[in-house]
C-alpha atoms as a PDB file:
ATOM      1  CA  UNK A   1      -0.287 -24.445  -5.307  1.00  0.00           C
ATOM      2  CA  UNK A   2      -2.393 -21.616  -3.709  1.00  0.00           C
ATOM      3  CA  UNK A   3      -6.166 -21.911  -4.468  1.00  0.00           C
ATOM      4  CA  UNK A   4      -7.523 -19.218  -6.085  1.00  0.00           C
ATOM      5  CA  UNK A   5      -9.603 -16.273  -4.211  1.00  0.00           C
ATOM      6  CA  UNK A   6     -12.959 -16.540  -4.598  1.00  0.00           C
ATOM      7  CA  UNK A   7     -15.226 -13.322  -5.927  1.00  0.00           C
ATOM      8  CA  UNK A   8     -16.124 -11.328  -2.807  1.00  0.00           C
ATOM      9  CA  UNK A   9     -19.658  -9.897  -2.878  1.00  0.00           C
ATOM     10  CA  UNK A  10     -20.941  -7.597  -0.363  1.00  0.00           C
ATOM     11  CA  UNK A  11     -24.641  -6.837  -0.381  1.00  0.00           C
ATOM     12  CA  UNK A  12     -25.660  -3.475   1.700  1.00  0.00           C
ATOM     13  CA  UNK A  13     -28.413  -2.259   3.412  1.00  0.00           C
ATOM     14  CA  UNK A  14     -29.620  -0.218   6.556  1.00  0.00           C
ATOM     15  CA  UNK A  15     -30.017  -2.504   9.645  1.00  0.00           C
ATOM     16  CA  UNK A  16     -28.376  -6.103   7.780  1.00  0.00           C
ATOM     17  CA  UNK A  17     -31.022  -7.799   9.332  1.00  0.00           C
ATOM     18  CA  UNK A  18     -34.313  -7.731   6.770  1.00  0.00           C
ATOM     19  CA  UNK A  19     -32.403  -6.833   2.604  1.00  0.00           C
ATOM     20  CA  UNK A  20     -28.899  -7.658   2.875  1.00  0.00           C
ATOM     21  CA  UNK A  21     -29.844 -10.957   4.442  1.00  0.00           C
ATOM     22  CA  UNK A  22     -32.222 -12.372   1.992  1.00  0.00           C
ATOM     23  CA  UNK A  23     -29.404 -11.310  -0.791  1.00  0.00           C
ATOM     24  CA  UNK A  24     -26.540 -12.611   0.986  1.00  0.00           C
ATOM     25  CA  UNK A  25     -27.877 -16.081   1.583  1.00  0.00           C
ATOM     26  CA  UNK A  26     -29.654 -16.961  -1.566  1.00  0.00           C
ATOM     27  CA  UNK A  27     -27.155 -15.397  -3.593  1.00  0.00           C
ATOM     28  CA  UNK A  28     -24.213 -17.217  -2.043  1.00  0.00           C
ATOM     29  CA  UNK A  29     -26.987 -20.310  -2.499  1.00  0.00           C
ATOM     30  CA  UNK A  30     -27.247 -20.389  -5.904  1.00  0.00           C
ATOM     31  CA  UNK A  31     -23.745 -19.114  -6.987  1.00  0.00           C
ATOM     32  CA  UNK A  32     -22.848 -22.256  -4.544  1.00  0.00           C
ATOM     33  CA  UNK A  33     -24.823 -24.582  -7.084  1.00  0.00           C
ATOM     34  CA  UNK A  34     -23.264 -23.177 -10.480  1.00  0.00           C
ATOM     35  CA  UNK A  35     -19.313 -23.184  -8.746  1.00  0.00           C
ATOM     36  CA  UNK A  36     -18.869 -24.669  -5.612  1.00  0.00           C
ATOM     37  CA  UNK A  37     -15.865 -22.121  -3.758  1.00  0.00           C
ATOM     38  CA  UNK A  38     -15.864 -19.725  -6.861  1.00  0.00           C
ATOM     39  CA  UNK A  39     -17.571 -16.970  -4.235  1.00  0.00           C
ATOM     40  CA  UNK A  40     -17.674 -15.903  -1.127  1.00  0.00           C
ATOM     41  CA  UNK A  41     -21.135 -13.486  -0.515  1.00  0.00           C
ATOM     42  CA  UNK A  42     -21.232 -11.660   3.190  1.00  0.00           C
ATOM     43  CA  UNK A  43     -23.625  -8.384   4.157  1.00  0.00           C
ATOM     44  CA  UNK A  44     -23.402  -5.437   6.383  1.00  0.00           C
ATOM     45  CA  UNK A  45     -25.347  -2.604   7.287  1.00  0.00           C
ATOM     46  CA  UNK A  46     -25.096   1.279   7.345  1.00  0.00           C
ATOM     47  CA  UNK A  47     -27.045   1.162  10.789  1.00  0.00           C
ATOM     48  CA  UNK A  48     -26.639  -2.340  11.968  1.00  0.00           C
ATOM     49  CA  UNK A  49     -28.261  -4.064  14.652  1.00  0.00           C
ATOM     50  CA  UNK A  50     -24.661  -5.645  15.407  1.00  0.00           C
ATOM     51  CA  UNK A  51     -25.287  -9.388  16.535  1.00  0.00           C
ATOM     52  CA  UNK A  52     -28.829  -9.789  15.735  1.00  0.00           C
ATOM     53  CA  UNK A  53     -30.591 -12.509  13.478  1.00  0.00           C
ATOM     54  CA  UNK A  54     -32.448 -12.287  10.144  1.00  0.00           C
ATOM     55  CA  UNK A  55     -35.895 -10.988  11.047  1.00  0.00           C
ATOM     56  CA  UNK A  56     -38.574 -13.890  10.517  1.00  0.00           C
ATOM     57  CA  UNK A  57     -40.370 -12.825   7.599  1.00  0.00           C
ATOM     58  CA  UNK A  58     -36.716 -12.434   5.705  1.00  0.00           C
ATOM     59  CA  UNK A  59     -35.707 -15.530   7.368  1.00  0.00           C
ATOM     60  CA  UNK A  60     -39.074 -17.229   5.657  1.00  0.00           C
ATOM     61  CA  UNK A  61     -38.293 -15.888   2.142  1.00  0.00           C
ATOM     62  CA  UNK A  62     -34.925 -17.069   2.322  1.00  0.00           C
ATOM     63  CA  UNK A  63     -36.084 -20.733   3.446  1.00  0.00           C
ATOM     64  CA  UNK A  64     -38.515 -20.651   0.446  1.00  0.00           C
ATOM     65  CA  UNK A  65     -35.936 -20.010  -2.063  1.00  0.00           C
ATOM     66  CA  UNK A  66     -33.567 -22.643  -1.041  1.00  0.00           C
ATOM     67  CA  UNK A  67     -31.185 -20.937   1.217  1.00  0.00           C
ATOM     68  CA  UNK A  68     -30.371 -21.156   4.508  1.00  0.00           C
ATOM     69  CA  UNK A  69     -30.781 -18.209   7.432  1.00  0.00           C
ATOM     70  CA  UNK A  70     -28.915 -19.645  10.389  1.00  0.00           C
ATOM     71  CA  UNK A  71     -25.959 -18.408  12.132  1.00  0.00           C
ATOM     72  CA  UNK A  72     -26.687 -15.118  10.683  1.00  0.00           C
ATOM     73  CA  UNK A  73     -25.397 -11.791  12.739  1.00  0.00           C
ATOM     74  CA  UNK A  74     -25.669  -8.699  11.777  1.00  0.00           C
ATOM     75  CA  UNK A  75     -22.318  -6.487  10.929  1.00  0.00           C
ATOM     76  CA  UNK A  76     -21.633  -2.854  11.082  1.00  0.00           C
ATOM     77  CA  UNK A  77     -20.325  -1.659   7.254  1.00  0.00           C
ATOM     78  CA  UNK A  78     -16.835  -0.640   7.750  1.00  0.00           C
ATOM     79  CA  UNK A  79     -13.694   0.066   5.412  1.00  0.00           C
ATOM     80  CA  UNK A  80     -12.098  -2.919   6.516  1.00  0.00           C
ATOM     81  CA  UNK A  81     -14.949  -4.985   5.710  1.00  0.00           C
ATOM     82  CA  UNK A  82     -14.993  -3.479   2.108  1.00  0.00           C
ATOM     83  CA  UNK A  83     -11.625  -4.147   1.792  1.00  0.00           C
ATOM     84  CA  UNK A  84     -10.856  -6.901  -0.715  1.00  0.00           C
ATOM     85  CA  UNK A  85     -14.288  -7.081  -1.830  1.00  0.00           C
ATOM     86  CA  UNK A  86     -14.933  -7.452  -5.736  1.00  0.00           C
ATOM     87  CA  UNK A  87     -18.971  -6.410  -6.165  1.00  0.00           C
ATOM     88  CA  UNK A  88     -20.825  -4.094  -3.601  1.00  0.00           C
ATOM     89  CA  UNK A  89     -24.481  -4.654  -4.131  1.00  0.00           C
ATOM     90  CA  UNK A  90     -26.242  -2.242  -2.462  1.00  0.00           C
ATOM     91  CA  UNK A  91     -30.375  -2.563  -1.404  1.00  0.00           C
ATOM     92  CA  UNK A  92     -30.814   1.941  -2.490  1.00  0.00           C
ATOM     93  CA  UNK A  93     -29.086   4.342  -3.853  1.00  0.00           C
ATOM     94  CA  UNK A  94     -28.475   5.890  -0.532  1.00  0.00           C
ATOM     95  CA  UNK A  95     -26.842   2.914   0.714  1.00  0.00           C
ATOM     96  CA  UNK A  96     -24.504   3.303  -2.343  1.00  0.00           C
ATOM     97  CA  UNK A  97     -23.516   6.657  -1.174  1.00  0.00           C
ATOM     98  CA  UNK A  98     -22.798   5.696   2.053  1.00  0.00           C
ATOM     99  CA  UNK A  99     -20.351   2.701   0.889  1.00  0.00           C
ATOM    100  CA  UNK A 100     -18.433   5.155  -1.248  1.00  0.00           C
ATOM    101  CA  UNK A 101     -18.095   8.015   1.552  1.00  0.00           C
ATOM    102  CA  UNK A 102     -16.277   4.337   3.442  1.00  0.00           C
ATOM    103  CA  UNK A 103     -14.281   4.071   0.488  1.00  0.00           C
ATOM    104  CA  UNK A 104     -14.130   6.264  -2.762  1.00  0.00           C
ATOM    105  CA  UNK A 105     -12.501   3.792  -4.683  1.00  0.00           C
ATOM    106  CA  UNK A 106     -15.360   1.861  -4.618  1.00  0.00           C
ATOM    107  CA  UNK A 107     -16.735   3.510  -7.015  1.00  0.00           C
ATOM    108  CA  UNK A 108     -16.769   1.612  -9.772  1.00  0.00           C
ATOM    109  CA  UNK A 109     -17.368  -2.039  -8.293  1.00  0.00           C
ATOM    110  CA  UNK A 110     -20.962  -0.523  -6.402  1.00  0.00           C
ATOM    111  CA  UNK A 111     -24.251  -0.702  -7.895  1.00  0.00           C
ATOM    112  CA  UNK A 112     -27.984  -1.311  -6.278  1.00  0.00           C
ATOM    113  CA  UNK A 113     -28.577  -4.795  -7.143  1.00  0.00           C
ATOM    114  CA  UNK A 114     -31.283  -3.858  -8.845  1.00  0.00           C
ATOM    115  CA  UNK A 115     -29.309  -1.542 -11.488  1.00  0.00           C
ATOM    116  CA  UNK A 116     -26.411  -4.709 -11.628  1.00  0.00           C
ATOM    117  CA  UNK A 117     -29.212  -7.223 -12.158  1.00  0.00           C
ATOM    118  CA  UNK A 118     -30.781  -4.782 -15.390  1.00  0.00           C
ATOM    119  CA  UNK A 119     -26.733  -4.372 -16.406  1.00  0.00           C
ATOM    120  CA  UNK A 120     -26.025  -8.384 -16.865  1.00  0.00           C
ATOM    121  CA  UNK A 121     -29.582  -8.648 -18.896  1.00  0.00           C
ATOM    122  CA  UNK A 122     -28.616  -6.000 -21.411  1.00  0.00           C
ATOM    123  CA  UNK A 123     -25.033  -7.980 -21.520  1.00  0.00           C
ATOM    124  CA  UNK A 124     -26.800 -10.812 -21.760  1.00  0.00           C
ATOM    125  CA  UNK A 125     -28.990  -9.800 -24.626  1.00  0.00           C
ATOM    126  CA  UNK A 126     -26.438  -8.370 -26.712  1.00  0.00           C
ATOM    127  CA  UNK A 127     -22.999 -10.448 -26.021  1.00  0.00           C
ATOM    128  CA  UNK A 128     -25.016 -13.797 -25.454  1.00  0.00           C
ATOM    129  CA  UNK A 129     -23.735 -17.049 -23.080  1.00  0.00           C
ATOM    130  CA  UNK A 130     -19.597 -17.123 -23.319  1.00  0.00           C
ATOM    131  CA  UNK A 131     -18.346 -19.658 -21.484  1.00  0.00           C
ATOM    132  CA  UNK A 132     -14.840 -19.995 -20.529  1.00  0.00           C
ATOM    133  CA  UNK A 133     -12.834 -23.278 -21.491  1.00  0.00           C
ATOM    134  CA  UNK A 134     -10.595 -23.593 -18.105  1.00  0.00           C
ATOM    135  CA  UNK A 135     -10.468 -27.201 -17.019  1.00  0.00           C
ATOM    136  CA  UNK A 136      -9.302 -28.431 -14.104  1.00  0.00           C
ATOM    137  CA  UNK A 137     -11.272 -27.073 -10.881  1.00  0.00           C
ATOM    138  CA  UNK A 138      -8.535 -24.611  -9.875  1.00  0.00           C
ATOM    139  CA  UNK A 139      -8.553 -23.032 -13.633  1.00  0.00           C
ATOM    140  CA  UNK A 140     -11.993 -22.794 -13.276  1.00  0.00           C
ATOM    141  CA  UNK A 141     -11.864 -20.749  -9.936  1.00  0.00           C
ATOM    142  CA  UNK A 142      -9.151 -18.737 -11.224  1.00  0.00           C
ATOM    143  CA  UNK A 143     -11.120 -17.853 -14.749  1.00  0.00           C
ATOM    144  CA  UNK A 144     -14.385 -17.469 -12.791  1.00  0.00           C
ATOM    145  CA  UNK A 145     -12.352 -14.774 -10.657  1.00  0.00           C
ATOM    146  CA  UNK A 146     -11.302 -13.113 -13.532  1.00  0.00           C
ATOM    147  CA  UNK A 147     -14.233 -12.156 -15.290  1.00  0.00           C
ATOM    148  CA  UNK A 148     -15.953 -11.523 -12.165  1.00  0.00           C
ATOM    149  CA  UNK A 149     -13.488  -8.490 -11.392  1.00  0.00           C
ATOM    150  CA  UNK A 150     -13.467  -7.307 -15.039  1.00  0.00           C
ATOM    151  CA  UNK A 151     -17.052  -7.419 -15.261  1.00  0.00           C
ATOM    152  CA  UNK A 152     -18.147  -4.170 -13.086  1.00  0.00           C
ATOM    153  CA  UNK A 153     -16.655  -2.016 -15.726  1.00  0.00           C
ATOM    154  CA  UNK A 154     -18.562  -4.406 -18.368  1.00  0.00           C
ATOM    155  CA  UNK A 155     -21.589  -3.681 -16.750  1.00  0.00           C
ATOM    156  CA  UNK A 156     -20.859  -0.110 -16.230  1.00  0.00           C
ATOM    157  CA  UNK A 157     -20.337   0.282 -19.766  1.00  0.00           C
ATOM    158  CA  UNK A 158     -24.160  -0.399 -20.459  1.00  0.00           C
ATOM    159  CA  UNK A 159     -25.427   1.580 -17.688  1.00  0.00           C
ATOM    160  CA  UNK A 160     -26.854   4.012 -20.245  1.00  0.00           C
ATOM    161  CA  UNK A 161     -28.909   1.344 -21.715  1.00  0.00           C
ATOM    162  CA  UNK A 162     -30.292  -0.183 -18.501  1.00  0.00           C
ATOM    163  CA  UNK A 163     -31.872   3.377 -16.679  1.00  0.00           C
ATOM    164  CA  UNK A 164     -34.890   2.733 -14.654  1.00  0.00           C
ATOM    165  CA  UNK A 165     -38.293   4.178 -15.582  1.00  0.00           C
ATOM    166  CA  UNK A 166     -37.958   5.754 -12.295  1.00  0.00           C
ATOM    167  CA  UNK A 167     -35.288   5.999  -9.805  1.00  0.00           C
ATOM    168  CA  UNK A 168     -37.064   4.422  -7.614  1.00  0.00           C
ATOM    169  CA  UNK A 169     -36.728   1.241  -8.924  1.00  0.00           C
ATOM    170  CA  UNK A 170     -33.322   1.368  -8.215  1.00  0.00           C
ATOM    171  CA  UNK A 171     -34.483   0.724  -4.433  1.00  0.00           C
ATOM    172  CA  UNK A 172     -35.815  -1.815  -2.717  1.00  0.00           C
ATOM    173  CA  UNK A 173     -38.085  -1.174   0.150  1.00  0.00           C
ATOM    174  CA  UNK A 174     -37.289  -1.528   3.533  1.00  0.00           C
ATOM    175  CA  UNK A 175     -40.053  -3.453   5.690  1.00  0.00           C
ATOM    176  CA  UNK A 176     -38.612  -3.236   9.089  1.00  0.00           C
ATOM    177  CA  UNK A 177     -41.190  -2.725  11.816  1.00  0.00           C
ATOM    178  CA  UNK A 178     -43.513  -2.855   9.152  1.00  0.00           C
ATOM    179  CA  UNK A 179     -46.574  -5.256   7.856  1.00  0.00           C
ATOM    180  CA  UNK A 180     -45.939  -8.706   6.256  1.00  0.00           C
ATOM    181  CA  UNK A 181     -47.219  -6.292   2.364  1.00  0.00           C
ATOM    182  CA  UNK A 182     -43.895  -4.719   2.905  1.00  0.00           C
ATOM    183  CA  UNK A 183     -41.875  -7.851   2.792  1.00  0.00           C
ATOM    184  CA  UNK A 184     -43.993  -9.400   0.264  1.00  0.00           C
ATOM    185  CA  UNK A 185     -42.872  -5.791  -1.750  1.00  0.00           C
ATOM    186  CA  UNK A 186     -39.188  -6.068  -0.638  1.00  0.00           C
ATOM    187  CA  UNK A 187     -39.404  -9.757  -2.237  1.00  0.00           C
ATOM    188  CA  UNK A 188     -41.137  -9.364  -5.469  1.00  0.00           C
ATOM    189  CA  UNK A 189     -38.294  -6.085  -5.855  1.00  0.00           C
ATOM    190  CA  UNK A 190     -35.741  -8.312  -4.666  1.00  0.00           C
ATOM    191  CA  UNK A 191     -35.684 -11.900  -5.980  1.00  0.00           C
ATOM    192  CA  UNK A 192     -36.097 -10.956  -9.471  1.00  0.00           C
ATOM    193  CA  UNK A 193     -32.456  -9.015  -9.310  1.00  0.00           C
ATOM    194  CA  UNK A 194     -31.108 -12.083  -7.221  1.00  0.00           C
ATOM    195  CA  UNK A 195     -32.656 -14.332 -10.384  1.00  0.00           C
ATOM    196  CA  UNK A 196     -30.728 -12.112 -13.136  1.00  0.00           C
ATOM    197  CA  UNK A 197     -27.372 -12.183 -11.033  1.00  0.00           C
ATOM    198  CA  UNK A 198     -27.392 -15.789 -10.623  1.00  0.00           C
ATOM    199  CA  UNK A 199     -28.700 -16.379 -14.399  1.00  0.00           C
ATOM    200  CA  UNK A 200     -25.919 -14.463 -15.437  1.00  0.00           C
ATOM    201  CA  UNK A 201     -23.558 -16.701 -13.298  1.00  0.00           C
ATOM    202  CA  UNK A 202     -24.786 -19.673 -14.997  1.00  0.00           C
ATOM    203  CA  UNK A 203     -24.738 -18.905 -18.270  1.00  0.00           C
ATOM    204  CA  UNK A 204     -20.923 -17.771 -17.974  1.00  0.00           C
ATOM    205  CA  UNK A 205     -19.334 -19.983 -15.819  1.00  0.00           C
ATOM    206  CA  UNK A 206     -16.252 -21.708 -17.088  1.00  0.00           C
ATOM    207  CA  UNK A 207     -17.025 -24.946 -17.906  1.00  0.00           C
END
């Protein structure tokens, strides 16, 4: 029997080196812990310095939350990359553009994480924790799967009621070549959408 494909996420940002990192590796962390082989989390970047490591302020944050930054290279976005992917979490809007110009039908499966991570609260809040029976490990896979590829469109059907004060706060700042305040920004914008995407996972896994 053919094991089931796990959910492909792709986070994006500009150089894959400082954002996309630090969401990559504690995402695929923590969605590790709640079902081991249910996904699959890689990065890329619009403008990527192809080959190199996380930087080593990124590299610390994602050592203090759990995660683990080696054998880490940076990857140019491409269409072939986005092919097959389920989720495209993007670090700004801009980023989001540039993903769909790649590949327009895209379109609805990309969000900033930021947006995504404010989409599963408000599902959260008003369809509560729903758990899928599935039992054996396979069924589980194969049920986590599924509501991971229906649930862009549930999010996207709440978008209206998870705007941002600002569209700003879509974004998350981008501290290359910049001081050690910028990453300390790009983490307190950061971890709490990693938090609400992996809460989310959690609370909806099959059991």
């Amino acid at each position: 029997m053919e094991s089931p494909a796990p959910v492909r996420i792709l986070t994006v940002c500009t150089g894959n080196i400082c954002r996309s990192p630090v969401a990559e590796r504690l995402l695929q962390a923590g969605l590790d812990q709640v079902l081991p082989g249910g996904f699959e989390v890689r990065s890329a970047g619009t403008r990527a310095l192809v080959g190199d490591p996380v930087q080593p302020l990124s590299a610390d944050i994602i050592r203090t939350f759990g995660g683990t930054a080696e054998g880490f290279a940076a990857r140019q976005l491409s269409a072939k990359i986005l092919r097959n992917v389920d989720l495209v979490l993007t670090m700004t809007s801009g980023h989001r553009g540039e993903v769909l110009q790649l590949d327009a039908s895209l379109l609805k499966r990309t969000f900033t994480i930021r947006e995504f991570a404010r989409m599963l609260d408000v599902l959260e809040e008003r369809e509560g924790q729903a758990p899928q029976g599935a039992g054996l490990n396979g069924e589980r896979l194969a049920a986590n799967t599924k509501l991971w590829r229906k649930l862009p469109a549930r999010a996207a059907s709440v978008r209206h009621l998870a705007l941002a004060p600002d569209a700003a706060d879509n974004d998350v700042v981008d501290p290359y070549r910049r001081s050690a305040d910028y990453y300390r920004q790009m983490e307190d914008e950061l971890a709490p959408a990693i938090i609400s995407v992996l809460r989310f996972a959690r609370l909806n896994a099959p059991s």
